[in-house]
Structures are given as C-alpha cells and as structure tokens.
Protein backbone atom coordinates (compact mmCIF):
# COMPACT_ATOMS: atom_id res chain seq x y z
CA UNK A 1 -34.29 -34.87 24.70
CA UNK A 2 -34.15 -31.30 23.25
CA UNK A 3 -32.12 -29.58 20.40
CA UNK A 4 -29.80 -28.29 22.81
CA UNK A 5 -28.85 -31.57 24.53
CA UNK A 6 -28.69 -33.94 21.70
CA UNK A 7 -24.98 -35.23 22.00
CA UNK A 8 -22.70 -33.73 18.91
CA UNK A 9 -19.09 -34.44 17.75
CA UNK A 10 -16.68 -32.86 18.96
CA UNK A 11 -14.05 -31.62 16.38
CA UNK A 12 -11.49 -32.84 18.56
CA UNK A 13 -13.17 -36.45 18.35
CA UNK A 14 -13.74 -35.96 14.36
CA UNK A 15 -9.84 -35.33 14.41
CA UNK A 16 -8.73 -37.91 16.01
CA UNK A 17 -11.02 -40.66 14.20
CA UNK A 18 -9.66 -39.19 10.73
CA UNK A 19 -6.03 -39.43 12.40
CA UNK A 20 -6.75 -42.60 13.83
CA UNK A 21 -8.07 -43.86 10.48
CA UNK A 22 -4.61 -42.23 8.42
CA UNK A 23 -2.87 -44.39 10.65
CA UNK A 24 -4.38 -47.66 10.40
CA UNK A 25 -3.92 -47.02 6.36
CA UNK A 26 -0.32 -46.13 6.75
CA UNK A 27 0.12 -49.40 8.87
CA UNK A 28 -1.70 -51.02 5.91
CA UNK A 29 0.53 -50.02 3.73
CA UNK A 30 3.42 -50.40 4.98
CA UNK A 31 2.51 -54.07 5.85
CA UNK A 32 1.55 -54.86 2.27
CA UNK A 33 4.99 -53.11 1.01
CA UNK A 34 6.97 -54.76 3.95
CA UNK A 35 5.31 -58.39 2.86
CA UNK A 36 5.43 -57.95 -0.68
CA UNK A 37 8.45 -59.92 -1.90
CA UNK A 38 6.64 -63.16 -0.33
CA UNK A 39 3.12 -62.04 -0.88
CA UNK A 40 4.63 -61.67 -4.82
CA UNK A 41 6.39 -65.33 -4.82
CA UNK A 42 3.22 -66.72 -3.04
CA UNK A 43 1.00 -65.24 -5.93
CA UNK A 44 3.10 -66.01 -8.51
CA UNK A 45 3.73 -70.10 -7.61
CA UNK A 46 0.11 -70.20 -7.06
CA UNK A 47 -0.96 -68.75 -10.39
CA UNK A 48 1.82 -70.13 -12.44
CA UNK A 49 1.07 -73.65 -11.28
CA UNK A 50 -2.84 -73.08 -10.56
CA UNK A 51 -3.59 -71.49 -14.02
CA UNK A 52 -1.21 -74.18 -15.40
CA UNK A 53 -3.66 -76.94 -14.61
CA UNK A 54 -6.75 -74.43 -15.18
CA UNK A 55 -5.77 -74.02 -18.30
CA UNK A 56 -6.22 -77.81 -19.20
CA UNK A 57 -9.55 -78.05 -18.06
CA UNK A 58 -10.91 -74.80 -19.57
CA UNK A 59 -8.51 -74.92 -23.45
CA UNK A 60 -11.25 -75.12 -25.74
CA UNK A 61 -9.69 -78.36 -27.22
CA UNK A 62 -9.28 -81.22 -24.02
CA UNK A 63 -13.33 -81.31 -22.50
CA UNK A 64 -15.02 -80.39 -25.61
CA UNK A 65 -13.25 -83.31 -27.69
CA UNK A 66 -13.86 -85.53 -24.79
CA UNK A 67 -17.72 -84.94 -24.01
CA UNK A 68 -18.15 -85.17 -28.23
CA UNK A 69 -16.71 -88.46 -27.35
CA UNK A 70 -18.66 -89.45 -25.39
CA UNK A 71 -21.85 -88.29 -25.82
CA UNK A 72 -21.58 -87.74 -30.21
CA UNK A 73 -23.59 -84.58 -29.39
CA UNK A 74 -23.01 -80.94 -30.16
CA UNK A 75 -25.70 -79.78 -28.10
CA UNK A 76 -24.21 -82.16 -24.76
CA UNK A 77 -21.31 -79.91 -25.04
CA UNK A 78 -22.97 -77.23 -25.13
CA UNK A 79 -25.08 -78.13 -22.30
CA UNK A 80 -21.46 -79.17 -20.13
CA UNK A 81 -20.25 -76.12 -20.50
CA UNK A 82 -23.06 -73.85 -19.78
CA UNK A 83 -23.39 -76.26 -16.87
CA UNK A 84 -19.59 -74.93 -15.78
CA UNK A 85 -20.64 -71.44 -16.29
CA UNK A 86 -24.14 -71.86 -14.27
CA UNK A 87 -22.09 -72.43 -11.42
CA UNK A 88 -20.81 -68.82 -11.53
CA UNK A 89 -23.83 -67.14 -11.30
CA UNK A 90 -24.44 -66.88 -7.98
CA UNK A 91 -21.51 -68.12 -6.29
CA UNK A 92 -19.82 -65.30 -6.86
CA UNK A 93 -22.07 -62.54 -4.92
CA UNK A 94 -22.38 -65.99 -2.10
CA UNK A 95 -18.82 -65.78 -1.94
CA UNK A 96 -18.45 -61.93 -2.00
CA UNK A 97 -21.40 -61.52 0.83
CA UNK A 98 -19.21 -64.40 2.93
CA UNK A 99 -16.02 -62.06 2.36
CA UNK A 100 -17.06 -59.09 2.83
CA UNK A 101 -16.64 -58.21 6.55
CA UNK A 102 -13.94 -61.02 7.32
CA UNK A 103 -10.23 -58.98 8.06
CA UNK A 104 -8.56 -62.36 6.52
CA UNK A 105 -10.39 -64.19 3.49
CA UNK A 106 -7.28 -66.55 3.97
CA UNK A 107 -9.20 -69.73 5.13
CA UNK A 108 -12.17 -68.63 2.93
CA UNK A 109 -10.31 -69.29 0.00
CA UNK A 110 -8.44 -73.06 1.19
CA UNK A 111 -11.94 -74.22 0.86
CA UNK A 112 -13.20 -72.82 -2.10
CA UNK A 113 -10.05 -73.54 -4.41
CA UNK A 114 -9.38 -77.12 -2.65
CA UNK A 115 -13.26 -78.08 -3.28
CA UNK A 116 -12.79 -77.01 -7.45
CA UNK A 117 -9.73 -79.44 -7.33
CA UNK A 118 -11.50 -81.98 -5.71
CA UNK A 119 -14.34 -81.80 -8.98
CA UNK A 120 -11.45 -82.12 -11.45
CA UNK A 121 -10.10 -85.24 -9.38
CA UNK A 122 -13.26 -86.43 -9.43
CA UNK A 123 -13.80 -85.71 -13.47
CA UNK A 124 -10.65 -88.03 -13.34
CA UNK A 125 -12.12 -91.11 -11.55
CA UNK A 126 -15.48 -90.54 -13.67
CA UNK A 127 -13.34 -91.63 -16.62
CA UNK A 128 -11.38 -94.22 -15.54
CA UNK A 129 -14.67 -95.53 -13.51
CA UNK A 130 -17.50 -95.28 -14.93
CA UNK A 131 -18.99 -96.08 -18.83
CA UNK A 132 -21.76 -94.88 -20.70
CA UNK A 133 -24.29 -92.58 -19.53
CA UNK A 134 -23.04 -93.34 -16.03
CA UNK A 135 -19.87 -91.27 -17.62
CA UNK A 136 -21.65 -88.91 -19.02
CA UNK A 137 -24.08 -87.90 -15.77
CA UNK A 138 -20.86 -88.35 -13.37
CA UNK A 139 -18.87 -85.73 -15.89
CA UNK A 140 -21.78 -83.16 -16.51
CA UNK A 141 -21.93 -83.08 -12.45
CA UNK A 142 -18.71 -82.35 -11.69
CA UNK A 143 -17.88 -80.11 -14.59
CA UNK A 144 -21.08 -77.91 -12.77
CA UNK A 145 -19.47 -78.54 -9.31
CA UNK A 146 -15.96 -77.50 -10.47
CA UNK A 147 -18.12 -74.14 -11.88
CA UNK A 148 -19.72 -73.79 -8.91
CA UNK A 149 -16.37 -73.69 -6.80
CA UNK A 150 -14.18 -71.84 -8.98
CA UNK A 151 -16.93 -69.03 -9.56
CA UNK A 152 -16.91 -68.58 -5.80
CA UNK A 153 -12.73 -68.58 -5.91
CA UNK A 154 -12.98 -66.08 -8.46
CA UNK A 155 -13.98 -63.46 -5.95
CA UNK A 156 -12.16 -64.44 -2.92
CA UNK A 157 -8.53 -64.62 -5.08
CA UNK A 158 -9.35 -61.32 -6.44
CA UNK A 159 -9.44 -60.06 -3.32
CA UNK A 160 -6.33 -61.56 -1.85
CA UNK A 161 -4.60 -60.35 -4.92
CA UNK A 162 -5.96 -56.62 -4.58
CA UNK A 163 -5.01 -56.33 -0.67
CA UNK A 164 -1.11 -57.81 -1.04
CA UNK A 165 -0.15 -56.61 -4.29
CA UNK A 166 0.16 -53.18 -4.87
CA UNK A 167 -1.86 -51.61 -8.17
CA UNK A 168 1.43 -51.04 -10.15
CA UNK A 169 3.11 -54.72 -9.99
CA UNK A 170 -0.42 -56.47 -10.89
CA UNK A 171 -0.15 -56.57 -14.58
CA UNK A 172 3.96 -57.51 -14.06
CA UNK A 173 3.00 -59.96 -11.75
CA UNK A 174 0.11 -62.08 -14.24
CA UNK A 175 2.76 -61.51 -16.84
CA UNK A 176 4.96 -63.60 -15.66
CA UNK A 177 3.22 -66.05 -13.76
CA UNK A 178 0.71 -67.01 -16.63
CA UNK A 179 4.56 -66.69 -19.13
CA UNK A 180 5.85 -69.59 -17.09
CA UNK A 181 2.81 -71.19 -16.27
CA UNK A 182 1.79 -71.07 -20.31
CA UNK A 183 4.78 -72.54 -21.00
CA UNK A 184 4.33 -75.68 -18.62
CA UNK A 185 0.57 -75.67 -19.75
CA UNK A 186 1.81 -75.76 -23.61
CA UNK A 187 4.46 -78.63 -22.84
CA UNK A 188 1.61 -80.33 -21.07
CA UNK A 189 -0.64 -80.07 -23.59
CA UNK A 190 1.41 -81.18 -26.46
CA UNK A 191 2.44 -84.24 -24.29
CA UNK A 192 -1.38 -84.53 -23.28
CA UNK A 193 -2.50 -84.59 -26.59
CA UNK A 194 0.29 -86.99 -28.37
CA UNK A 195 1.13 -89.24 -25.09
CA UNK A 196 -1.80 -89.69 -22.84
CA UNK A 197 -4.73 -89.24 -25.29
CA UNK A 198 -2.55 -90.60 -28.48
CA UNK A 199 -1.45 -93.46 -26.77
CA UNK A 200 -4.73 -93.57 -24.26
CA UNK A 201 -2.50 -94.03 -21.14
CA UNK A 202 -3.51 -95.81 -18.02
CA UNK A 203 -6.42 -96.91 -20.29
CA UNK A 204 -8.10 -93.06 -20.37
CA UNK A 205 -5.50 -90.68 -21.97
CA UNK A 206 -8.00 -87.50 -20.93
CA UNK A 207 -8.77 -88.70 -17.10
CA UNK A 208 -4.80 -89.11 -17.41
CA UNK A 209 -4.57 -85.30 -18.39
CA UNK A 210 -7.22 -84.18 -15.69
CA UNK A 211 -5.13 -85.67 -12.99
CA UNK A 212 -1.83 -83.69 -14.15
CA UNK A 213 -4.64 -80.42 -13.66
CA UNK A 214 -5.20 -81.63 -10.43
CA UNK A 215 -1.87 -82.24 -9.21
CA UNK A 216 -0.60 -78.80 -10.40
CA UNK A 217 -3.66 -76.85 -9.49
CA UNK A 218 -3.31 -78.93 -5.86
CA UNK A 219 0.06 -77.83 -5.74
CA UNK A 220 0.38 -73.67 -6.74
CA UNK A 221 -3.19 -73.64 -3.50
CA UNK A 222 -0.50 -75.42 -1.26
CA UNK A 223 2.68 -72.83 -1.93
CA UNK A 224 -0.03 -69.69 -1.28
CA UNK A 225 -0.87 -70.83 1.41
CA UNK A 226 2.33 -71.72 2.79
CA UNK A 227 3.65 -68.13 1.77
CA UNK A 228 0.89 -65.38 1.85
CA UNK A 229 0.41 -63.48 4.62
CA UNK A 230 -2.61 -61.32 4.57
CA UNK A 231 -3.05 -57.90 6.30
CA UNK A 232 -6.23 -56.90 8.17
CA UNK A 233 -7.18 -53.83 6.13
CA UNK A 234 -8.37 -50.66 7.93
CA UNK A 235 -12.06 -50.71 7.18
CA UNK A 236 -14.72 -53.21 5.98
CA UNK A 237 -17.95 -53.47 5.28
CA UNK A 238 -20.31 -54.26 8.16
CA UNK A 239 -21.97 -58.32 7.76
CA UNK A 240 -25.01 -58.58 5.85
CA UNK A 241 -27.51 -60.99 4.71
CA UNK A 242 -27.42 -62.44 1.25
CA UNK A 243 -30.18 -61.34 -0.13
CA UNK A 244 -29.74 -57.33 0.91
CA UNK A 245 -26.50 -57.60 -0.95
CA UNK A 246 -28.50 -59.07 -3.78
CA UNK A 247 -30.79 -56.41 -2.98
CA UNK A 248 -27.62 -53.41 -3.16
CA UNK A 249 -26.23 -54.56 -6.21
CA UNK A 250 -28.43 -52.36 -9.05
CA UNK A 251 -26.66 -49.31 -6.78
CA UNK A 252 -23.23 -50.72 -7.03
CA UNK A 253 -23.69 -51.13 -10.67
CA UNK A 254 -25.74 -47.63 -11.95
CA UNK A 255 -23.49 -45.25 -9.46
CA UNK A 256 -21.19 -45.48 -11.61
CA UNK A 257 -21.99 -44.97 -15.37
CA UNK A 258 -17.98 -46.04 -16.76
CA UNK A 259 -18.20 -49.50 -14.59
CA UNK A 260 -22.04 -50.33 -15.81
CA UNK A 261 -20.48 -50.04 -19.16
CA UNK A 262 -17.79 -52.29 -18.50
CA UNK A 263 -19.80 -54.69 -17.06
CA UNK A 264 -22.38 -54.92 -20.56
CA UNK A 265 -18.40 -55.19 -22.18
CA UNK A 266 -17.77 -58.06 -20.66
CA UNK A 267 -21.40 -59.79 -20.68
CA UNK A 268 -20.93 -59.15 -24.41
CA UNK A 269 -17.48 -61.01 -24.82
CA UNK A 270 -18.66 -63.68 -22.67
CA UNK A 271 -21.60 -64.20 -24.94
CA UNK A 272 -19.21 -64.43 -27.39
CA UNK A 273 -17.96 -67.65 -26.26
CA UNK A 274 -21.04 -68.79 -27.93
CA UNK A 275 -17.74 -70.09 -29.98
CA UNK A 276 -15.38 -71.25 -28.17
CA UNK A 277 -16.37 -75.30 -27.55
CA UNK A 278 -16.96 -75.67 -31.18
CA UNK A 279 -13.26 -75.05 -32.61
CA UNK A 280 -12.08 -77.48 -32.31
CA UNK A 281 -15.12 -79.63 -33.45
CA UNK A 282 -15.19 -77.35 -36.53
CA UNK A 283 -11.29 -78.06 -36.91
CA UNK A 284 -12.82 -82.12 -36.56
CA UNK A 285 -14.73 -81.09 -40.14
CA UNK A 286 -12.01 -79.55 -42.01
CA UNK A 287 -9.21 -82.68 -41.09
CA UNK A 288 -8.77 -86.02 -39.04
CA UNK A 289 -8.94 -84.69 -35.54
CA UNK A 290 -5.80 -86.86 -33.97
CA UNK A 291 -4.40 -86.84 -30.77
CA UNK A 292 -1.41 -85.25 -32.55
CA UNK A 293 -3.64 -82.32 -34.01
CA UNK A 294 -5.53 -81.90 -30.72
CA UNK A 295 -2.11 -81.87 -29.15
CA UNK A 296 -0.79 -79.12 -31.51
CA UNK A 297 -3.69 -77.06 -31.86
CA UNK A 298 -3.94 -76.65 -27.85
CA UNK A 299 -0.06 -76.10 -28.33
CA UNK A 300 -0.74 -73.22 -30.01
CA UNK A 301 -3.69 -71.66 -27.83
CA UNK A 302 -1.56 -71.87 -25.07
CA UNK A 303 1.62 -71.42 -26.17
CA UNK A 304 -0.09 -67.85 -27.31
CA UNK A 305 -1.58 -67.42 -23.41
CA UNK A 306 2.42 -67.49 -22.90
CA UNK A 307 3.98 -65.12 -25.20
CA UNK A 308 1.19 -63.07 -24.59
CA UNK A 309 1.25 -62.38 -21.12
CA UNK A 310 4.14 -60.54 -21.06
CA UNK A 311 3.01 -58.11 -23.68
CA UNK A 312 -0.08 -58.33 -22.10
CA UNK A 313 0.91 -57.19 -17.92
CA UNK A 314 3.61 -54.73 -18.87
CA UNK A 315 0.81 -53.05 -21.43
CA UNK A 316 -1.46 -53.12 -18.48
CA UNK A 317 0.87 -51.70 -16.04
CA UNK A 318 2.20 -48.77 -18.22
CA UNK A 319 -1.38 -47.54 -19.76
CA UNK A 320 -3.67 -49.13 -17.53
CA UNK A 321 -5.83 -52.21 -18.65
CA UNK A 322 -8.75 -50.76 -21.43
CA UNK A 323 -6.16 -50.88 -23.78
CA UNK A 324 -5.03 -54.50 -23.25
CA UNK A 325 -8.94 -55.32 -23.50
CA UNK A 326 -9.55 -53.14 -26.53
CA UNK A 327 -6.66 -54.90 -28.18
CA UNK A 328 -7.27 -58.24 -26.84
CA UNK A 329 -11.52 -58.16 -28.15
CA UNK A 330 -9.96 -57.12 -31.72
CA UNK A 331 -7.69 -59.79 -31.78
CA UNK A 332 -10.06 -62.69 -31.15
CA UNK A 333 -12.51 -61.00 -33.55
CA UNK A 334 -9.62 -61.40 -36.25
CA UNK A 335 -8.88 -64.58 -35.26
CA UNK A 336 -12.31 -65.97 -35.54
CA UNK A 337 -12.56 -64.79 -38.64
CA UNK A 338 -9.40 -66.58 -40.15
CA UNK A 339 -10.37 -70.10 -38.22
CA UNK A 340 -13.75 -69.75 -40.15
CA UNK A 341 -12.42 -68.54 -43.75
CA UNK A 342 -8.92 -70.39 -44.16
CA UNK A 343 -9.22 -74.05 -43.53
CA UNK A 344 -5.33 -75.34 -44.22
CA UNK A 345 -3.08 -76.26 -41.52
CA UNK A 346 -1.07 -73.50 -40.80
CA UNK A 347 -4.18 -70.65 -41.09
CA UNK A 348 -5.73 -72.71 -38.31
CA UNK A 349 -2.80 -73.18 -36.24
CA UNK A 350 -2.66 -69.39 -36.51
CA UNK A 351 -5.87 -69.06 -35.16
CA UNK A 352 -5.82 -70.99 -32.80
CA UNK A 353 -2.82 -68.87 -31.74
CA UNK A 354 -4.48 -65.86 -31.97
CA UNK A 355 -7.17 -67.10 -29.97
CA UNK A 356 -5.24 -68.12 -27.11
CA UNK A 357 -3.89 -64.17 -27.10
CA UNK A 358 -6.87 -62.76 -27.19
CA UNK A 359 -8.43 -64.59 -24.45
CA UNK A 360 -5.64 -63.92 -22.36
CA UNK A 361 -5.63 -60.24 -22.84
CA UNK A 362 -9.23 -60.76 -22.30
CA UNK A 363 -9.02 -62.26 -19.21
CA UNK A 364 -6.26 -60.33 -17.60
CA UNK A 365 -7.96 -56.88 -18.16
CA UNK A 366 -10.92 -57.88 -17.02
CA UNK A 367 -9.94 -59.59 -14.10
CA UNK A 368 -7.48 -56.40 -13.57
CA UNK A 369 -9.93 -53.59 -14.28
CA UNK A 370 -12.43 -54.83 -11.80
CA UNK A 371 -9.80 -54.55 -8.96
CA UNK A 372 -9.34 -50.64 -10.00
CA UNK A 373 -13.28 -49.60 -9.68
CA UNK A 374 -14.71 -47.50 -7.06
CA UNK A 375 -13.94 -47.87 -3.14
CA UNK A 376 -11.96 -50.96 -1.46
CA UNK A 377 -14.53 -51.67 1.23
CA UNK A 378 -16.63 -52.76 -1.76
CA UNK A 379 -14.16 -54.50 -3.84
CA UNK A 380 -15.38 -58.23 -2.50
CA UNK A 381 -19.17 -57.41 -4.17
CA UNK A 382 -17.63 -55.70 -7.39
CA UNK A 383 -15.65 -58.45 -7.59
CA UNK A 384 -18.77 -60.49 -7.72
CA UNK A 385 -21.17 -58.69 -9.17
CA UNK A 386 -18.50 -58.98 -12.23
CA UNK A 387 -18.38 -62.50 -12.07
CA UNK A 388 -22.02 -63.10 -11.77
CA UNK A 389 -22.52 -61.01 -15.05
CA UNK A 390 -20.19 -62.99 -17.19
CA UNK A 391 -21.36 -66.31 -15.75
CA UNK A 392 -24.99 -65.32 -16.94
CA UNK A 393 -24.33 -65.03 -19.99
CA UNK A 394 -21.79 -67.52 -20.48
CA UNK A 395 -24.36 -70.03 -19.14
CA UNK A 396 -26.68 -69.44 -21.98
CA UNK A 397 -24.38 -69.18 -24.48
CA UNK A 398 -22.41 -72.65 -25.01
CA UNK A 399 -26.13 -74.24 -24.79
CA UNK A 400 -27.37 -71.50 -27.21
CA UNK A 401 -24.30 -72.57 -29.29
CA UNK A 402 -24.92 -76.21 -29.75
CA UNK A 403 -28.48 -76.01 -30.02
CA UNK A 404 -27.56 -73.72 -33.12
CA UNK A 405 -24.51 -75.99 -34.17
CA UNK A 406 -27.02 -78.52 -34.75
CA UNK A 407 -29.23 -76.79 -37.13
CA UNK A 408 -27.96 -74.36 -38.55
CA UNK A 409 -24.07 -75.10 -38.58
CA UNK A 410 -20.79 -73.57 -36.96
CA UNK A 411 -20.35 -70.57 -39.47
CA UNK A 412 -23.29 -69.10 -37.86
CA UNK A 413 -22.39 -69.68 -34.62
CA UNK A 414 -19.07 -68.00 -35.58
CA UNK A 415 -20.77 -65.11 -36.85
CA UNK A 416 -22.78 -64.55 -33.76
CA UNK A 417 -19.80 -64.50 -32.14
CA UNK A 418 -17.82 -61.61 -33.99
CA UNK A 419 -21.98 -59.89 -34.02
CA UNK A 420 -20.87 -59.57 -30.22
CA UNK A 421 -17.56 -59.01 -29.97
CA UNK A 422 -17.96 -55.79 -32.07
CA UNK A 423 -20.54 -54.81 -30.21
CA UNK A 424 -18.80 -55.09 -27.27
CA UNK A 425 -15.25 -53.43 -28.81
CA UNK A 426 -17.42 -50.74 -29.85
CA UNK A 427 -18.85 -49.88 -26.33
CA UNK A 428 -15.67 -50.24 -24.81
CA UNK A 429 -14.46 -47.82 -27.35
CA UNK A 430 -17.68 -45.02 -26.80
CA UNK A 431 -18.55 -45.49 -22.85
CA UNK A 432 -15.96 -46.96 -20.81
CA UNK A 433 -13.13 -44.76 -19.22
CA UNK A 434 -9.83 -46.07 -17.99
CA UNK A 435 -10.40 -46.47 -14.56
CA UNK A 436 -6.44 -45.94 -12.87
CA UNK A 437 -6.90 -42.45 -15.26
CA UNK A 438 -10.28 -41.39 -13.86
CA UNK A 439 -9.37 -42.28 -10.41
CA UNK A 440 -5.99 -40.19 -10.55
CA UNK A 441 -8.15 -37.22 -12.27
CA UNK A 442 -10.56 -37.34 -8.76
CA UNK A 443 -7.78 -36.81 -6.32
C-alpha cells in the first residue's frame, strides 16, 4: 500500500472520539457526585471501624510487647515486623498489575481485605493454641501473611477511594473517620491493656485483643461492601503482564522529577521506623511495663491519631497535603527526641502522644498525595509503586533495628531514626512540589 492510500483520520472521526470521550467523563462524574453521599458513609464505616482494629495490630505497643514475650528477643521483633513489611513489597505492584484494566476493583478488594482479617484471626488462635516455639513460628507466619494481604489492599482501597470520592472531601473524609475510629481504638486500647492483658482474659489477654481487631476490621469490609457502588471510569489501562509493569515502573517514577522525590521522602520516613517497635521496650527500661502502662501509653498514641485527624484532613483539604507531611515528619522528629531525653511519666506519655500525631499526619499525606500524582489511568501502579517503596525499606529496617538494639542500645537506634527523618523533612522541604498546586498551574 502506497502513501496515498494509507487509511488517515478523519477530523470528523477525531471529533467525535474527543466528544465521545467528554462524555463518558461527564457521565463519570456525575455518577461519582450523584453516589457520593453513600460512597462517603460506605468509606467512612469502613475506615472508622477497619482502621479501628488496624490500629491494634500495628500501635507500636500490643505485638511488640507480645513477641518480647514470647520470644525475650529484641532482634525476634525486629525480625516480625520486617516480616509484616516484606509482605508489601511486591504485593503491591501484584495487586496494582491485577487492577489495572478491571472497570470495578470491587470484588478485587473482598478478597484481599477479608484474607488480612483472616491472618489476624488466625494470630488469635496461635495464642490461645499453640505454646512455645510452635507460638512463635505460627505468629511470625501470619504477622507476614497479614503483610502480605494488607500490602496488596493498600493499592486496591486507594483506588476505590480515588474513583468515588471527589479530591476536595478526601482529607474531610479521613478526618473524621480515623476521629471516631481513634476514639473507639483509644477506648479499646485502654480496656485492652488494663482488662484483657491485665487480667489475661480467656486465658490470653493479647489473642483476646486480636479478636476485637478482627471483629471490627471484619465488620467496617462488610458495611463497604454493602454500600459502595463503584463507577466504571472512562478509560483504563490496557492488561499487562507482571513483569512489563515491573519492567515500566523506572518511567513512572523518573517522568516526573516532584513524585521521584516524594517517593525517596517517604522511603526515608519509613526507614525511620527503624524506631518504632522499640518504644515501648525502651519505656520497659525506664519503669515496670504493666498492663496498666501498656494500656495508657497506647491510650495516648491513639488517642493522638484522634485529635489529630481532624487537624490533620481539614489542613489537607485547604492547602493540599505537603504541608500536613512537612508538619507531621517534624513532629515525630520532636517527639523522638523527648521519649529518648525525658524519662518521667508524663514526658513519655507526651511522646507517645506526639508520636501517634505524627504518624497520622504521616500516613494521611502520604496515602493522600499519591492519589493527586500524574494521570488516573495510572493511579493503580502509582499507587503501588508507592507502597512497594515504603515496604522496602520498612522491611529492612525493624530487623536492622533489633540487630542494633542488641549491641549497641536503643539511643542509637533513636538517633538513626531522627538521622532520617531530617533527611527526609529536608528533601521534602528542597524538591517536592505540592502536587493539587502544580496540577492546577498545568491547566
């Protein structure tokens, strides 16, 4: 076939795809605004119950003390939670390359966030079950499955949140779910700490605690799914094999300079948790760690996540979310600091406090941020890619961390910690642009 026959678009064709296209996204829209007050209610009941129990399982207060308990080992509990962390490393781009080209992610998700429940049920049974190393092997499993599982939900509840919940009620809408879901988790945790593991009720006060994470968790999975309803969104990415999206994600990363930057941010604040299992052991050396204390101190962290929030999402909402995670990284490098150099009750209930802020500022932006990066059709894989980079670090870190507890002591652990953190506030500070701003300035 010659020049002059090769087939060519027609402007009228070219016109009607782009009006064709305008339409779909105006349908879109209109569905997601349409849907919202239930999409919103369905969100919020499964993140105010859902974190609830989360919260339980991930305080750094609950597993740490337990696995300590079990195993008498610093470096077990490091290993447990960089097992939880390893889990997120490549789940996440699994999950997003699974995603990617579905028009609902609906049923995707039931199976991801039922199978991470079913690993803290069975952390549960492992307790009440099993003895010894038996214990020990049955809980480092699990705690890796549960990783594994909630690394992949990671992506695919990003996702849902990004396609029913429009980019100005996001921040409002973690405010208030993690507000009432930090207040439950506080209650809990105070009860948790002075009831069940006080009083060691049903004969294992901590597999008693990881059932109450199960049954809310279980419960905030069953009201989204009773109440979502998902649209199909105009475009998506066409299916591809694993290991070319492996393959694409360098370009995702480099294309744009802003995201690569937050991306070393958050690898650098994850390392950070270097930290965050040995609080409460290093609280164990400066008083007699009871189930009172436990209770209190994990009182505090997440009686902070509560109060927090709100400041936290409305922040977000108003000035977009590299302020919240500017503030947020400067916070928990004050409140490291305090934990490590005041050693009386109140300074370390403080901390403790301010920890449980910072990490939720933390967590929010970051989570947040991600959703506000370059084009939808490749929101499933940023989404991922973000993931994956926090999980690799955070694998090596907790492991790194009780290797180093061991020999050298927690002060330098600590200091490692706030090494990275001010790194990372730093290049969050020099290289990383608010994304809603940078967008808006494109248009």
């Amino acid at each position: 076939m010659d020049a002059e026959t090769l087939p060519t678009a027609e402007p009228s064709d070219v016109a009607g795809g782009e009006a064709d296209l305008a339409e779909r996204e105006a349908a879109y829209e209109k569905f997601v605004w349409d849907n919202l007050r239930r999409n919103y209610l369905g969100n919020y009941l499964h993140g105010m119950l859902g974190m609830t129990g989360f919260r339980l399982i991930n305080a750094p207060t609950f597993l740490p003390a337990y696995i300590h308990m079990i195993s008498g080992s610093n470096l077990i509990v490091g290993l447990a939670l960089a097992l939880q962390q390893f889990g997120g490393v490549i789940a996440p781009i699994f999950a997003g390359s699974q995603v990617e080209h579905r028009t609902k992610v609906m049923p995707a998700a039931m199976w991801m966030g039922g199978l991470g429940r079913v690993a803290i049920l069975c952390m549960a049974l492992a307790g009440w079950f099993l003895k010894d190393k038996s214990l020990l092997g049955a809980m480092l499993f699990f705690i890796g499955m549960f990783g594994l599982f909630m690394g992949a939900q990671r992506v695919v509840f990003g996702l849902l949140m990004a396609k029913v919940i429009p980019t100005s009620r996001r921040g409002r809408l973690q405010a208030w779910r993690n507000f009432t879901g930090g207040i439950i988790a506080a209650i809990l945790a105070k009860v948790a700490g002075t009831y069940f593991i006080g009083h060691n009720l049903f004969g294992n006060g901590y597999s008693t605690t990881f059932v109450f994470a199960f049954i809310l968790t279980s419960l905030g999975l069953s009201a989204l799914q009773l109440l979502l309803k998902e649209p199909e969104p105009p475009t998506t990415r066409p299916q591809a094999r694993f290991r070319d999206r492996l393959r694409d994600a360098p370009t995702l990363i480099f294309q744009d300079r802003s995201y690569a930057c937050f991306l070393l941010v958050q690898m650098l604040a994850t390392s950070a948790r270097i930290a965050t299992p040995f609080y409460i052991l290093y609280v164990g050396h400066q008083m007699n760690l009871t189930g009172e204390v436990l209770g209190n101190l994990s009182f505090a962290f997440l009686g902070a996540d509560t109060v927090s929030n709100l400041l936290w999402g409305n922040l977000g909402d108003k000035t977009g979310f590299r302020l919240v995670l500017l503030l947020s990284i400067a916070l928990w490098i004050a409140a490291t600091v305090l934990l490590l150099e005041m050693h009386v009750g109140p300074a370390i209930f403080v901390s403790f406090f301010g920890l449980g802020a910072a990490q939720a500022g933390y967590m929010m932006a970051a989570q947040t941020m991600i959703l506000e990066f370059g084009h939808r059709d490749d929101l499933p894989m940023r989404i991922a890619v973000s993931a994956t980079a926090e999980s690799i670090t955070a694998t090596a870190g907790p492991l790194i961390g009780g290797l180093m507890a061991d020999l050298l002591g927690y002060g330098v652990v600590f200091g490692a910690s706030i090494g990275m953190l001010t790194a990372g506030l730093i290049l969050l500070i020099v290289a990383v642009k608010e994304p809603r701003t940078a967008k808006l300035a494109a248009l």
